[in-house]
N, C-alpha and C. Protein backbone atom coordinates (compact mmCIF):
# COMPACT_ATOMS: atom_id res chain seq x y z
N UNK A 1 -30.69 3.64 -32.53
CA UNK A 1 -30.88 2.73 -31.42
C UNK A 1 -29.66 2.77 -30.52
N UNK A 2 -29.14 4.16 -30.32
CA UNK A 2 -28.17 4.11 -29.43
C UNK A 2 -28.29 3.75 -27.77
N UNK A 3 -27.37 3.93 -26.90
CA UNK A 3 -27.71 3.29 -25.58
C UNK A 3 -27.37 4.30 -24.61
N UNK A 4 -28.56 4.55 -24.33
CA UNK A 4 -28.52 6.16 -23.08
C UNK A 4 -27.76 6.27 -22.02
N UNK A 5 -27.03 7.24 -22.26
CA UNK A 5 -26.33 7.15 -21.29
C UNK A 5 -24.27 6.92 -21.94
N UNK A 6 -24.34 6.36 -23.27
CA UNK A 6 -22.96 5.78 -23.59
C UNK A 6 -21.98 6.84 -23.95
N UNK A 7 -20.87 6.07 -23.52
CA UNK A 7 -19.81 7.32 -23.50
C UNK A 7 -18.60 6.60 -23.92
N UNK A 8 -17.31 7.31 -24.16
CA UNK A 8 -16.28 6.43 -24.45
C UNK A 8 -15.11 6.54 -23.41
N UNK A 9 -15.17 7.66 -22.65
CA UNK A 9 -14.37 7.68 -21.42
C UNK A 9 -15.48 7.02 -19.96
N UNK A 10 -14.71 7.00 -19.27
CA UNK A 10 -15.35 6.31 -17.75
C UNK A 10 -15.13 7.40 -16.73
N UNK A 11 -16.02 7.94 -16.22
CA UNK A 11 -15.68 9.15 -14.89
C UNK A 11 -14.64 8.70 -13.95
N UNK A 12 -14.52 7.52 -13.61
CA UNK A 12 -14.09 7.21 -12.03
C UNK A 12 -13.42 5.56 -12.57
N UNK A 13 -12.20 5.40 -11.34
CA UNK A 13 -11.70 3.95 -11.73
C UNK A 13 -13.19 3.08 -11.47
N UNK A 14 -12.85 2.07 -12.14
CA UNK A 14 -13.83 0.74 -11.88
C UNK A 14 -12.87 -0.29 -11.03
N UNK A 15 -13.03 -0.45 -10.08
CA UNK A 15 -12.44 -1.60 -9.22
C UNK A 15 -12.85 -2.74 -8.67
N UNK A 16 -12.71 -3.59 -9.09
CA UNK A 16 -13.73 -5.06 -8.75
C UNK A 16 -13.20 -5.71 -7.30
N UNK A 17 -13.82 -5.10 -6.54
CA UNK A 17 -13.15 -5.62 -4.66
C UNK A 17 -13.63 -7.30 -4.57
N UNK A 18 -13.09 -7.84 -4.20
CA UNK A 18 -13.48 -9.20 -3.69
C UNK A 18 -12.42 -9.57 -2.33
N UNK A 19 -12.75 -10.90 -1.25
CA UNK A 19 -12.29 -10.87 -0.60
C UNK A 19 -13.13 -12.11 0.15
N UNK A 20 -12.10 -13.00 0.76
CA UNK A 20 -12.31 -14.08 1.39
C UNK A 20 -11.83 -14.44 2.87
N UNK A 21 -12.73 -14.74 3.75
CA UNK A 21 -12.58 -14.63 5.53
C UNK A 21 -13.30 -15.81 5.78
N UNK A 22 -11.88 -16.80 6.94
CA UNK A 22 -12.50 -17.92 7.35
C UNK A 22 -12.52 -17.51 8.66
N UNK A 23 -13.23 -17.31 9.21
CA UNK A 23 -13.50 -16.92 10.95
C UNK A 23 -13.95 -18.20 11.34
N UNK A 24 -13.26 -18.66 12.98
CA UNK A 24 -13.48 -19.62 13.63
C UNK A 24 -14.61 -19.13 14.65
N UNK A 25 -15.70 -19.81 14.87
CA UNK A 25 -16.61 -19.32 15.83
C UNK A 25 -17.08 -20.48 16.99
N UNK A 26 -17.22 -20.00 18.33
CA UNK A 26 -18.05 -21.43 19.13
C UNK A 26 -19.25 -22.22 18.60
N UNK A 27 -18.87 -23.48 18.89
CA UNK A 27 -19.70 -24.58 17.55
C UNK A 27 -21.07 -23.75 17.92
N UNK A 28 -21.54 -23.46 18.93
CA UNK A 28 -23.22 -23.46 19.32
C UNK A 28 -23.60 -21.79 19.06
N UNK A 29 -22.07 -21.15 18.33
CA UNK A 29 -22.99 -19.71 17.89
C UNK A 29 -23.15 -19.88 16.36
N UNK A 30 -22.47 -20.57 15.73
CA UNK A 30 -22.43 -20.36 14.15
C UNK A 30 -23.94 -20.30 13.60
N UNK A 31 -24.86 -20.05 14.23
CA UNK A 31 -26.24 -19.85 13.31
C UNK A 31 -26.35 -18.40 13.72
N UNK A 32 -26.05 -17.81 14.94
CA UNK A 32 -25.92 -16.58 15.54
C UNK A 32 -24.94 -15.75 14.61
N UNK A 33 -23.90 -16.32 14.46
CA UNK A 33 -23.01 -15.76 13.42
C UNK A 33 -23.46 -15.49 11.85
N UNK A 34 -23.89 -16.51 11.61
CA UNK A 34 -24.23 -16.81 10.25
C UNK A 34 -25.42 -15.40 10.02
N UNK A 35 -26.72 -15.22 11.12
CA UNK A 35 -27.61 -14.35 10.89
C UNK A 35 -26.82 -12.42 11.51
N UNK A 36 -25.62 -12.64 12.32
CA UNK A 36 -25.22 -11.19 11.98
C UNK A 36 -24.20 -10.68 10.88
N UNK A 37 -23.42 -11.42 9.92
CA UNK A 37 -23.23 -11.42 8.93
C UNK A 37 -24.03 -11.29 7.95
N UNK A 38 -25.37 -11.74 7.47
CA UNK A 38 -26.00 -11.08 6.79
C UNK A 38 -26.89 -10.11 7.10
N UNK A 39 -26.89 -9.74 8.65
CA UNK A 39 -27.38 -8.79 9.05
C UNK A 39 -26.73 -6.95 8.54
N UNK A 40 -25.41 -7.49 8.75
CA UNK A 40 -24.02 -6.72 8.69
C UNK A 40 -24.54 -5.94 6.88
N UNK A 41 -24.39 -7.08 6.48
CA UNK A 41 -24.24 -7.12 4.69
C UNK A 41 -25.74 -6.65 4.32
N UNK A 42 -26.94 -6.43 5.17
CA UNK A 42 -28.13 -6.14 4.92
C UNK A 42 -28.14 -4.54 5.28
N UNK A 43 -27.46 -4.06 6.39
CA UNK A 43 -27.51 -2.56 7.09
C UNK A 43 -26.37 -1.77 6.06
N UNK A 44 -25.25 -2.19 5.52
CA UNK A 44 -24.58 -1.66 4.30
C UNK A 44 -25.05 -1.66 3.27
N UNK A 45 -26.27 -1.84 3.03
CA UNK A 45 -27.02 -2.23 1.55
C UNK A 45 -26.53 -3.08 0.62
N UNK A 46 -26.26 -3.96 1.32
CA UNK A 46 -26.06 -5.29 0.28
C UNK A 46 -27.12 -6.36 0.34
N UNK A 47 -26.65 -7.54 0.73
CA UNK A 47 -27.42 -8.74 0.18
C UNK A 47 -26.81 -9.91 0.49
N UNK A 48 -27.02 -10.91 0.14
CA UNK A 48 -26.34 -12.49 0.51
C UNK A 48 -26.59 -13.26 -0.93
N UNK A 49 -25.57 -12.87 -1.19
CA UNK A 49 -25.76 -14.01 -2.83
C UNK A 49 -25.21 -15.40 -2.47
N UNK A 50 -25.35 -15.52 -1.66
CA UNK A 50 -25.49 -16.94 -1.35
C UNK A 50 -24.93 -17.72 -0.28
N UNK A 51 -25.78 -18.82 0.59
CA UNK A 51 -24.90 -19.66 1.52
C UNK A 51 -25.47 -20.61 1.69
N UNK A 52 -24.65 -21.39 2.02
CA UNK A 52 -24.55 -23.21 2.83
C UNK A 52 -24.05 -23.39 3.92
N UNK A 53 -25.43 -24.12 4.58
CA UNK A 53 -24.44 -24.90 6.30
C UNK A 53 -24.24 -26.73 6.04
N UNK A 54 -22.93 -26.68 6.49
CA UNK A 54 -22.36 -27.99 6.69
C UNK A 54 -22.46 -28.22 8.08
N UNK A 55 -22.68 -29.43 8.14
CA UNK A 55 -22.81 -30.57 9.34
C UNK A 55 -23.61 -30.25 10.31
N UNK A 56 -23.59 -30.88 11.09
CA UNK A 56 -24.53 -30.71 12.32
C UNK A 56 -23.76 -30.70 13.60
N UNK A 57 -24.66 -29.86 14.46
CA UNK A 57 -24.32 -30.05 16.05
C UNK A 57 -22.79 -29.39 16.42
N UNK A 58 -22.13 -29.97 16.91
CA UNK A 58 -20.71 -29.13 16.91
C UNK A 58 -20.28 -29.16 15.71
N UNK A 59 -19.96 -29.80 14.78
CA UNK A 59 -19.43 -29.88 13.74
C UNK A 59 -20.15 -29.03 12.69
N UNK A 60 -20.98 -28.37 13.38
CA UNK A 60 -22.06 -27.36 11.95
C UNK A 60 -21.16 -26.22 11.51
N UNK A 61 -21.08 -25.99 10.27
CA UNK A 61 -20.88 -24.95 9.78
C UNK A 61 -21.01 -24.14 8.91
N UNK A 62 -20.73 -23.05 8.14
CA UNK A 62 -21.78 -22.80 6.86
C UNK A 62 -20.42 -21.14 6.18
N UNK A 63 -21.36 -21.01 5.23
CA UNK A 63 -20.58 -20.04 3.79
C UNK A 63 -21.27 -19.39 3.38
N UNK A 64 -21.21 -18.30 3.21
CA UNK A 64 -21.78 -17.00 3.24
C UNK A 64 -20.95 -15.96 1.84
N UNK A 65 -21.67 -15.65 0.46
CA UNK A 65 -20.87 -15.30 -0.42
C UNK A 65 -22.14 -13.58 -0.16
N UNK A 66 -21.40 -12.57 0.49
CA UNK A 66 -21.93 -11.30 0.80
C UNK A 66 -21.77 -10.36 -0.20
N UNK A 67 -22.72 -9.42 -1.12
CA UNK A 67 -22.10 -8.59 -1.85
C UNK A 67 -22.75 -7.38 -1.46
N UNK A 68 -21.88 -6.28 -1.01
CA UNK A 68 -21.95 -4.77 -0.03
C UNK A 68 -21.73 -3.91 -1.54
N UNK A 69 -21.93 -2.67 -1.34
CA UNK A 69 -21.88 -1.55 -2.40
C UNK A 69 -20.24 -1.42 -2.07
N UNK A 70 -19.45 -1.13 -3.43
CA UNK A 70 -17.63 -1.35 -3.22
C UNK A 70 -17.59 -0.64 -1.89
N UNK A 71 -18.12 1.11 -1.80
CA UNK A 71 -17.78 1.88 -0.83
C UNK A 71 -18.03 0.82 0.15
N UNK A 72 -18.69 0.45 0.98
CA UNK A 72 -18.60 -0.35 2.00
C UNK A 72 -18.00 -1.78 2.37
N UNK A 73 -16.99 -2.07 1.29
CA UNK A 73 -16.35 -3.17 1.30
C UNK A 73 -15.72 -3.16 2.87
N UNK A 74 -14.65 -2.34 2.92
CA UNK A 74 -13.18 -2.51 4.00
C UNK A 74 -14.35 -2.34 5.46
N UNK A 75 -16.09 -1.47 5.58
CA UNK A 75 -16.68 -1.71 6.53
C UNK A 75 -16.56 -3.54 7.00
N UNK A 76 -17.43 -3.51 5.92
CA UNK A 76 -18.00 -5.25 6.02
C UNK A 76 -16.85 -6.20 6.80
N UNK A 77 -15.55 -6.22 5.72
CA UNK A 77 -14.63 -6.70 6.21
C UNK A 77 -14.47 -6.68 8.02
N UNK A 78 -14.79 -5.21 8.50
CA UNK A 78 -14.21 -5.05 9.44
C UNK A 78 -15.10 -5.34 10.57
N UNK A 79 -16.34 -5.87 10.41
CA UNK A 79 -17.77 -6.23 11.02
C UNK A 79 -17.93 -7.58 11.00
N UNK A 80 -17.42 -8.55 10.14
CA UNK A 80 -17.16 -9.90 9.86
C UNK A 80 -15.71 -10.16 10.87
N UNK A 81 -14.45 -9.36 10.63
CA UNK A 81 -13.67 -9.90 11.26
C UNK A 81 -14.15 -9.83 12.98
N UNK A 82 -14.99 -9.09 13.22
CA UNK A 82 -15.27 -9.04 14.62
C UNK A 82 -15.77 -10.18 15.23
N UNK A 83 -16.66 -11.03 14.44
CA UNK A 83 -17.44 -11.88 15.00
C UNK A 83 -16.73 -13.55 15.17
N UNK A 84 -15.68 -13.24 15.24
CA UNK A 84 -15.00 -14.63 15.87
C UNK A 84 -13.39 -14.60 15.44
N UNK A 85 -12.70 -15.51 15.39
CA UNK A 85 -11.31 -15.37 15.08
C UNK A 85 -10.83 -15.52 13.63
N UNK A 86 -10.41 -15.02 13.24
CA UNK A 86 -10.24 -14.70 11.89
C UNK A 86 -8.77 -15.60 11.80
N UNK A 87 -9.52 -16.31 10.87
CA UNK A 87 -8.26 -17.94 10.73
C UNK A 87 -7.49 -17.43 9.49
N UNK A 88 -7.65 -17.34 8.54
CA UNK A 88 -7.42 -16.68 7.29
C UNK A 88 -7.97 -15.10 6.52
N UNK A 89 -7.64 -14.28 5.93
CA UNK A 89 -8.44 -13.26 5.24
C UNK A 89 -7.74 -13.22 3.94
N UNK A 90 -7.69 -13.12 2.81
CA UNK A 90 -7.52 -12.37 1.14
C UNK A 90 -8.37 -11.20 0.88
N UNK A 91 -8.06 -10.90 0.83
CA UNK A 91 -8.39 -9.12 -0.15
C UNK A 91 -7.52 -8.45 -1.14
N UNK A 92 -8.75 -8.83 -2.12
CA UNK A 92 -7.87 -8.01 -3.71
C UNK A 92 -8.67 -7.33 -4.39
N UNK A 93 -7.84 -6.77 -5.62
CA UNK A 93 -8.95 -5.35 -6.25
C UNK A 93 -8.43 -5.93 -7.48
N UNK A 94 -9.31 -5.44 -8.45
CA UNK A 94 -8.74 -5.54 -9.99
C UNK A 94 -9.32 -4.52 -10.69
N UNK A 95 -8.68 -3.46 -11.46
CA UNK A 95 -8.53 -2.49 -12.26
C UNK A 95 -9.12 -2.62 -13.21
N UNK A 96 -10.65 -2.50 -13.61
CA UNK A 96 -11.14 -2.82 -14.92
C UNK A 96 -11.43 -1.54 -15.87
N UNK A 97 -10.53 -0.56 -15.22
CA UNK A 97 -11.24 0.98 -16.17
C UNK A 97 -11.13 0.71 -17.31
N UNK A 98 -9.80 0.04 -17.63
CA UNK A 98 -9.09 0.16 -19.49
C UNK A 98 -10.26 -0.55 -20.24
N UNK A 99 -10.26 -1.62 -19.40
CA UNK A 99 -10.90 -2.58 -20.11
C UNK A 99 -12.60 -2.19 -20.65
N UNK A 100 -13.55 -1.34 -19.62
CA UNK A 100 -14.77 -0.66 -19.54
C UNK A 100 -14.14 0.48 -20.61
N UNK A 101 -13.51 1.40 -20.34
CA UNK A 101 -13.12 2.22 -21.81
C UNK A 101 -13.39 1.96 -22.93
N UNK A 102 -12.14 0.60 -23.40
CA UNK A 102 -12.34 0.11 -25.07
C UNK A 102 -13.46 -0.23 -25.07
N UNK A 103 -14.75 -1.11 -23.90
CA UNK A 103 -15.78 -1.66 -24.56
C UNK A 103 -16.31 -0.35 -24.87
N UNK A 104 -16.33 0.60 -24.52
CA UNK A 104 -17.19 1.10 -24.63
C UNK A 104 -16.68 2.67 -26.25
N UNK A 105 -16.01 2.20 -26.27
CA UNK A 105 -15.16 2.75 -27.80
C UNK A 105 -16.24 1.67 -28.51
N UNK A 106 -15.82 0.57 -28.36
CA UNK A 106 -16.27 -0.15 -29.55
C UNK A 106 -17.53 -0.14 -29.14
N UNK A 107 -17.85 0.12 -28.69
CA UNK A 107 -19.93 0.23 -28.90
C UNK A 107 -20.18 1.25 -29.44
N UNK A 108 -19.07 2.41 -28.92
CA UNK A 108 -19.56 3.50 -29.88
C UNK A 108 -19.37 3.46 -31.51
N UNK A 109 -18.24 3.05 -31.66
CA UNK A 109 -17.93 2.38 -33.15
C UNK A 109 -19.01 1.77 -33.89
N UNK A 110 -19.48 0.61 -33.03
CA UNK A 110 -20.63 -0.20 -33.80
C UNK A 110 -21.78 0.67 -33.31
N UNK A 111 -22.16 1.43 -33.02
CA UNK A 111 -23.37 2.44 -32.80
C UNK A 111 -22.88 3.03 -34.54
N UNK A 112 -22.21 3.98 -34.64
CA UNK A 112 -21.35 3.97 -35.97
C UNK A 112 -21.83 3.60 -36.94
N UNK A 113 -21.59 2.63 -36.81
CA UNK A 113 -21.60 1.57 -38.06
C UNK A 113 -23.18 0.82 -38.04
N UNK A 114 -23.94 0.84 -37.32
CA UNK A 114 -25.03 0.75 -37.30
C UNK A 114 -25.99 2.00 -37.95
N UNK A 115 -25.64 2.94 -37.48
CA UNK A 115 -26.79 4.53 -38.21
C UNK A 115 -26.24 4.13 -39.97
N UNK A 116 -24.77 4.11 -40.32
CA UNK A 116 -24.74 3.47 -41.41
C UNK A 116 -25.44 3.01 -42.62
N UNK A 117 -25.16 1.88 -41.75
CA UNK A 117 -26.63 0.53 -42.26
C UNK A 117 -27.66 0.84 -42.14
N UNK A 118 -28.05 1.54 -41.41
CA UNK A 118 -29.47 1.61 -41.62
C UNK A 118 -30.16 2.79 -42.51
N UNK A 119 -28.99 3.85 -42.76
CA UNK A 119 -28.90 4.37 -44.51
C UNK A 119 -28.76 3.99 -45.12
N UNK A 120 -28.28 2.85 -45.49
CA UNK A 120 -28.07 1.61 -46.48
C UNK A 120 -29.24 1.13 -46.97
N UNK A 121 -29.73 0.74 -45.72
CA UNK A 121 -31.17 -0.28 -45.90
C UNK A 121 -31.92 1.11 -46.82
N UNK A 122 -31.56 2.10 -46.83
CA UNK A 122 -32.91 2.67 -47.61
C UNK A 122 -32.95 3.39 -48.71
N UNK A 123 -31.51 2.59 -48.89
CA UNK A 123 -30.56 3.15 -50.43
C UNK A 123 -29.90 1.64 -51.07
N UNK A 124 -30.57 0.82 -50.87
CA UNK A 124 -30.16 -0.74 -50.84
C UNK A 124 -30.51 -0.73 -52.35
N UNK A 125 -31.23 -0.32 -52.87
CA UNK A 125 -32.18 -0.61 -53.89
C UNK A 125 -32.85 -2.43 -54.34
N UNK A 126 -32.16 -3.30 -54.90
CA UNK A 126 -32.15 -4.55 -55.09
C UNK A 126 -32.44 -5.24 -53.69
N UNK A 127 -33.30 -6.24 -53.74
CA UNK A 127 -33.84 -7.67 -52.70
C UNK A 127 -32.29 -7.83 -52.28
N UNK A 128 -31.85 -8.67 -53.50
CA UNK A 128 -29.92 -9.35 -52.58
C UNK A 128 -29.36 -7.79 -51.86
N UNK A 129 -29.23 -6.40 -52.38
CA UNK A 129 -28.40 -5.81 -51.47
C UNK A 129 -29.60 -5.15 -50.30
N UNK A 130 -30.52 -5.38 -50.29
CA UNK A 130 -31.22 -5.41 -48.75
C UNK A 130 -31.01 -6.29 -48.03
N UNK A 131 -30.89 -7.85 -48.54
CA UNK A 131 -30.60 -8.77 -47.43
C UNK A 131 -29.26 -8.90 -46.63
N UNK A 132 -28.48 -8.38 -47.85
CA UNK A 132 -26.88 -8.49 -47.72
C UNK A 132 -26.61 -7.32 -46.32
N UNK A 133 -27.34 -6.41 -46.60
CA UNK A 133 -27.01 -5.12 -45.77
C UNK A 133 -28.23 -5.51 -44.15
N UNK A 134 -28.97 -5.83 -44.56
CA UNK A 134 -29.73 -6.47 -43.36
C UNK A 134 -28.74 -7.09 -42.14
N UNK A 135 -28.42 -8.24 -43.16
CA UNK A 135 -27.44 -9.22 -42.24
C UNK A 135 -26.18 -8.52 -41.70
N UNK A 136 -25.50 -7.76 -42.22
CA UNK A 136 -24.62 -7.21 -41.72
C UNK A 136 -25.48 -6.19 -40.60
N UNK A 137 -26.49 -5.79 -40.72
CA UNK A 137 -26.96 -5.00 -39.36
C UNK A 137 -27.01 -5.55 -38.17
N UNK A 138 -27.54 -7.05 -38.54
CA UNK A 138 -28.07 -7.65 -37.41
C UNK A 138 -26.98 -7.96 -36.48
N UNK A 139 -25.66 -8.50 -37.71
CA UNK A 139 -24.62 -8.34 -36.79
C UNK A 139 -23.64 -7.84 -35.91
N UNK A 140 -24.41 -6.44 -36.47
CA UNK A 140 -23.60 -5.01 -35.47
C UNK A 140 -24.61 -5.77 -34.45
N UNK A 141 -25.39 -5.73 -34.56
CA UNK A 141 -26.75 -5.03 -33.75
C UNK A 141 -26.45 -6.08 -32.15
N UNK A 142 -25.99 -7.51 -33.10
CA UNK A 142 -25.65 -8.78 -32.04
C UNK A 142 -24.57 -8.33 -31.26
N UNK A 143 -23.81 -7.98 -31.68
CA UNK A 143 -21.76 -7.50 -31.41
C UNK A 143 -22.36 -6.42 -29.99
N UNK A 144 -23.26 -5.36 -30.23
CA UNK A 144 -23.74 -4.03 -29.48
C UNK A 144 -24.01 -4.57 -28.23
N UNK A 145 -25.67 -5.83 -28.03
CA UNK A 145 -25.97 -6.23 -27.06
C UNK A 145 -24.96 -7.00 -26.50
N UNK A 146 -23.76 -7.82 -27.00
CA UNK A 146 -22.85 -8.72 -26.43
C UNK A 146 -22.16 -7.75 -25.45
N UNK A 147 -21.50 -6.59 -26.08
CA UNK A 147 -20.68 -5.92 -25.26
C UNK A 147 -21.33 -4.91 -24.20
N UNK A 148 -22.29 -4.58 -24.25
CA UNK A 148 -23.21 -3.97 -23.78
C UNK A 148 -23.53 -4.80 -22.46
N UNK A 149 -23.76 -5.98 -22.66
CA UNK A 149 -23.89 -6.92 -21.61
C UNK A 149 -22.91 -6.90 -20.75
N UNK A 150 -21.87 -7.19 -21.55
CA UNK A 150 -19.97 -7.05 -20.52
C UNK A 150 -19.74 -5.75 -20.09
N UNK A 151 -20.01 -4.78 -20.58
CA UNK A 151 -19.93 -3.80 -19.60
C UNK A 151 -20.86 -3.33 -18.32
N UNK A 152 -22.05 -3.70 -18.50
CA UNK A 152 -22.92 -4.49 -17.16
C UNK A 152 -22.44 -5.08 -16.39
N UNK A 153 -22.18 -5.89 -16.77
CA UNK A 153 -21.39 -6.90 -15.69
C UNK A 153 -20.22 -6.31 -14.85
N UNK A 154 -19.23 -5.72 -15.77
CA UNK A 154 -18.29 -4.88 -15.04
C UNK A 154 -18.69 -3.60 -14.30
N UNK A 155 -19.70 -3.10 -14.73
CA UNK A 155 -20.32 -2.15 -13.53
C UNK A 155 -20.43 -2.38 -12.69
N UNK A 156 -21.78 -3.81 -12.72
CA UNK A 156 -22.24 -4.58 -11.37
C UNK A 156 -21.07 -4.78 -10.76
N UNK A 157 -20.02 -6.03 -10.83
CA UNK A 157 -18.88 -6.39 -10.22
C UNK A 157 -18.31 -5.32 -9.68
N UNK A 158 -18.03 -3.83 -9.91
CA UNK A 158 -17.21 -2.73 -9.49
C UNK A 158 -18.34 -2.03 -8.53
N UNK A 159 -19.57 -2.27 -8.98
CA UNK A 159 -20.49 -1.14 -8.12
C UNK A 159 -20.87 -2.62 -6.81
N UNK A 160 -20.67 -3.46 -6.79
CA UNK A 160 -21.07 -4.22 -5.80
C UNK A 160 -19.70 -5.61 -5.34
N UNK A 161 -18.94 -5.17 -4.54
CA UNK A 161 -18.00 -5.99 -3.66
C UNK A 161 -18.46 -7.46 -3.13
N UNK A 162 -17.72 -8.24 -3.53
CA UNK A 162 -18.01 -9.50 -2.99
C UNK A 162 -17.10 -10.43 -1.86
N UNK A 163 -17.50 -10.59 -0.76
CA UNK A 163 -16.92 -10.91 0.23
C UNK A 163 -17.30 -12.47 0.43
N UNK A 164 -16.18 -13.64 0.44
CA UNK A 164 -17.08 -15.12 0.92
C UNK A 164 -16.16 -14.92 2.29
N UNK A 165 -17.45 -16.03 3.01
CA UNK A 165 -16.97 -15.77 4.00
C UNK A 165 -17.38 -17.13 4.87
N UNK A 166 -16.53 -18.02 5.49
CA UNK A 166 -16.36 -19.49 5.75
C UNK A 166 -16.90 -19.12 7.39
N UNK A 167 -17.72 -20.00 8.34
CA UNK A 167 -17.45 -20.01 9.59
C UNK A 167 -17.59 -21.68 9.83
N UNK A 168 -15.71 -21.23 10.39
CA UNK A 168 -15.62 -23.10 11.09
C UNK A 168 -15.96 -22.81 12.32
N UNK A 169 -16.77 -24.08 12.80
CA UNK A 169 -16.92 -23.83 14.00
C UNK A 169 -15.45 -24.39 15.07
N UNK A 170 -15.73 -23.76 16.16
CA UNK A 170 -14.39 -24.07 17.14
C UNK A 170 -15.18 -25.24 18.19
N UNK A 171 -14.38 -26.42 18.17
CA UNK A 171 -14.33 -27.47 18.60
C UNK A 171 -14.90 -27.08 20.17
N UNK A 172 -16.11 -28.05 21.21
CA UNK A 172 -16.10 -27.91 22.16
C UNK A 172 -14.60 -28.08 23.07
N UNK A 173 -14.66 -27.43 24.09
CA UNK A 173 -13.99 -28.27 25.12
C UNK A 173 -13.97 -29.51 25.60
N UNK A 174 -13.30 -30.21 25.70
CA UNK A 174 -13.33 -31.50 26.06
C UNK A 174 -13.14 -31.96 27.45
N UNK A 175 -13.83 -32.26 28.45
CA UNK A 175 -13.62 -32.01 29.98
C UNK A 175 -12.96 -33.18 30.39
N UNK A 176 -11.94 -32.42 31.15
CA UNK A 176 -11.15 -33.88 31.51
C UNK A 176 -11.76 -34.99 32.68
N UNK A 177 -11.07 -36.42 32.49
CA UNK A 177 -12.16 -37.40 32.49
C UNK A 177 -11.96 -37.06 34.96
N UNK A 178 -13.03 -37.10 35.06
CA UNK A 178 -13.23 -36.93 36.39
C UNK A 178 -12.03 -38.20 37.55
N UNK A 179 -11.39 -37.91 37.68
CA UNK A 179 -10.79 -39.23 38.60
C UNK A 179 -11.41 -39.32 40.27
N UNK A 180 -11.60 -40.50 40.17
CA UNK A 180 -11.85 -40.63 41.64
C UNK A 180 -11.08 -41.18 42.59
């Protein structure tokens, strides 16, 4: 019941891009904004994992959590900073190769130790050393899908960049009071 595809080295770094942009926009475009940002994040083949608009009327504004394929991270970035004034930006990476490596040692390990057991089970002879050897399978078997899962995740996270992204709106003008 091995897992297609598993290996114990990694071809390529794994880099988990993330990155956060508060762009100031005119109060009466931020819905205009809001729909070419995920327009942006839709033509790079990404997506919108998620957003919220706050307040109303001038005071409206809203949050936008964008996730682009990594390669198109520093695009996105640079398609978002266009669309109004960029009040703040963060951009960071994190190095998860080592970490995707060992999991994936130890899956091969408990792959291992699983074909094992399951020569066991058929050299068990006795009820108690079938159950005994059972249970210890199940618990490779649990340990396999756990890490198996975490290295999913670290794929996803490395194969897909996550950008949030704030738009305050920019305060009307305030017209000065007419004197007569």
């Amino acid at each position: 019941a091995g897992r297609a595809g598993a290996s114990v080295t990694v071809a390529t770094e794994l880099i988990i891009r993330t990155g956060a942009v508060t762009v100031q926009v005119p109060h009466q475009s931020v819905v205009n904004v809001f729909d070419s940002a995920t327009r942006d994040a839709t033509l790079l083949g990404g997506y919108v994992a998620s957003s919220t608009t706050t307040g109303a009327g001038d005071a409206a504004g809203a949050s936008l959590t964008l996730r682009v394929p990594s390669t198109s991270f520093t695009t996105l970035v640079g398609e978002i900073d266009k669309l109004g004034k960029v009040e703040s930006q963060q951009i960071g990476g994190h190095d998860v190769t080592g970490e995707s490596i060992d999991i994936n040692a130890r899956i091969a390990n408990l792959e291992s130790e699983e074909t094992a057991l399951r020569t066991l089970i058929g050299q068990s002879g006795s009820i108690p050393n079938l159950l005994q050897v059972q249970d210890q399978l199940f618990g490779v078997e649990g340990e396999i899908e756990q890490l198996t899962a975490q290295e999913n995740s670290l794929l996803d996270h490395a194969s897909f960049a996550t950008l949030s992204v704030d738009l305050t709106p920019k305060a009307a003008p305030v017209a000065a009071p007419h004197q007569q």
